[in-house]
N, C-alpha and C. Protein backbone atom coordinates (compact mmCIF):
# COMPACT_ATOMS: atom_id res chain seq x y z
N UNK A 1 -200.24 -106.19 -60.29
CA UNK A 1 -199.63 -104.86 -60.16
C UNK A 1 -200.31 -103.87 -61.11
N UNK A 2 -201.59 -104.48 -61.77
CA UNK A 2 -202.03 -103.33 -62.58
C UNK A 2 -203.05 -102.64 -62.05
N UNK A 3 -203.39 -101.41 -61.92
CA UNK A 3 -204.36 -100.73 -61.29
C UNK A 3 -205.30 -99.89 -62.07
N UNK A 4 -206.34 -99.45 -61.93
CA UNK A 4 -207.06 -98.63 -62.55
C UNK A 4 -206.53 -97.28 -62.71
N UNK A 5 -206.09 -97.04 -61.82
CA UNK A 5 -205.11 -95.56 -62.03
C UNK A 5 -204.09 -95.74 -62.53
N UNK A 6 -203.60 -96.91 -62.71
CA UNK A 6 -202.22 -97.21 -63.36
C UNK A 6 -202.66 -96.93 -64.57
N UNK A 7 -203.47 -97.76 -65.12
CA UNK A 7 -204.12 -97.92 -66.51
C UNK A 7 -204.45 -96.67 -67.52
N UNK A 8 -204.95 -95.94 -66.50
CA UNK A 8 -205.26 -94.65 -66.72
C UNK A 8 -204.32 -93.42 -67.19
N UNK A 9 -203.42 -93.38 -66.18
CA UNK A 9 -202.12 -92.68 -66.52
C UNK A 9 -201.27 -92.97 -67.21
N UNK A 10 -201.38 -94.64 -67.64
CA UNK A 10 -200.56 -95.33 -68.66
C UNK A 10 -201.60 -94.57 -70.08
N UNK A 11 -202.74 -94.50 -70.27
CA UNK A 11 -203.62 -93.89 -71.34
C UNK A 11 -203.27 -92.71 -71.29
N UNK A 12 -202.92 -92.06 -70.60
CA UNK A 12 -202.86 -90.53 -70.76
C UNK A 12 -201.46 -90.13 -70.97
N UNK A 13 -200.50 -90.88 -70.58
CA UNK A 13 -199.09 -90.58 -70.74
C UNK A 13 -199.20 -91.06 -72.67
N UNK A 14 -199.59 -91.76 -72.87
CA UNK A 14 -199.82 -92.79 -74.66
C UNK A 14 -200.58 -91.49 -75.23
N UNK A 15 -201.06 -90.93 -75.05
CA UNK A 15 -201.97 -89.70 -75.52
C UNK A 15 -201.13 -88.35 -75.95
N UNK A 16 -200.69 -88.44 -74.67
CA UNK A 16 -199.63 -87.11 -74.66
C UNK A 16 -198.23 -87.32 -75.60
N UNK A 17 -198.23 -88.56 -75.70
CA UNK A 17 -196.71 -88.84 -76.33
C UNK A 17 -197.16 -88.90 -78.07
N UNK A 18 -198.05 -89.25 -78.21
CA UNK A 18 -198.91 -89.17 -79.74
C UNK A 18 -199.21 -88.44 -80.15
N UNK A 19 -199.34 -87.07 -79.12
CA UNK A 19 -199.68 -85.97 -79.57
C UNK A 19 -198.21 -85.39 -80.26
């Protein structure tokens, strides 16, 4: 169930929340 776009938006949502 893990996807490259999953992965991705999982990195960018972790980014945004750290910010």
């Amino acid at each position: 169930m893990v996807d490259l776009v999953d992965d991705t938006t999982s990195v960018t949502i972790t980014s945004t929340k750290k910010k």
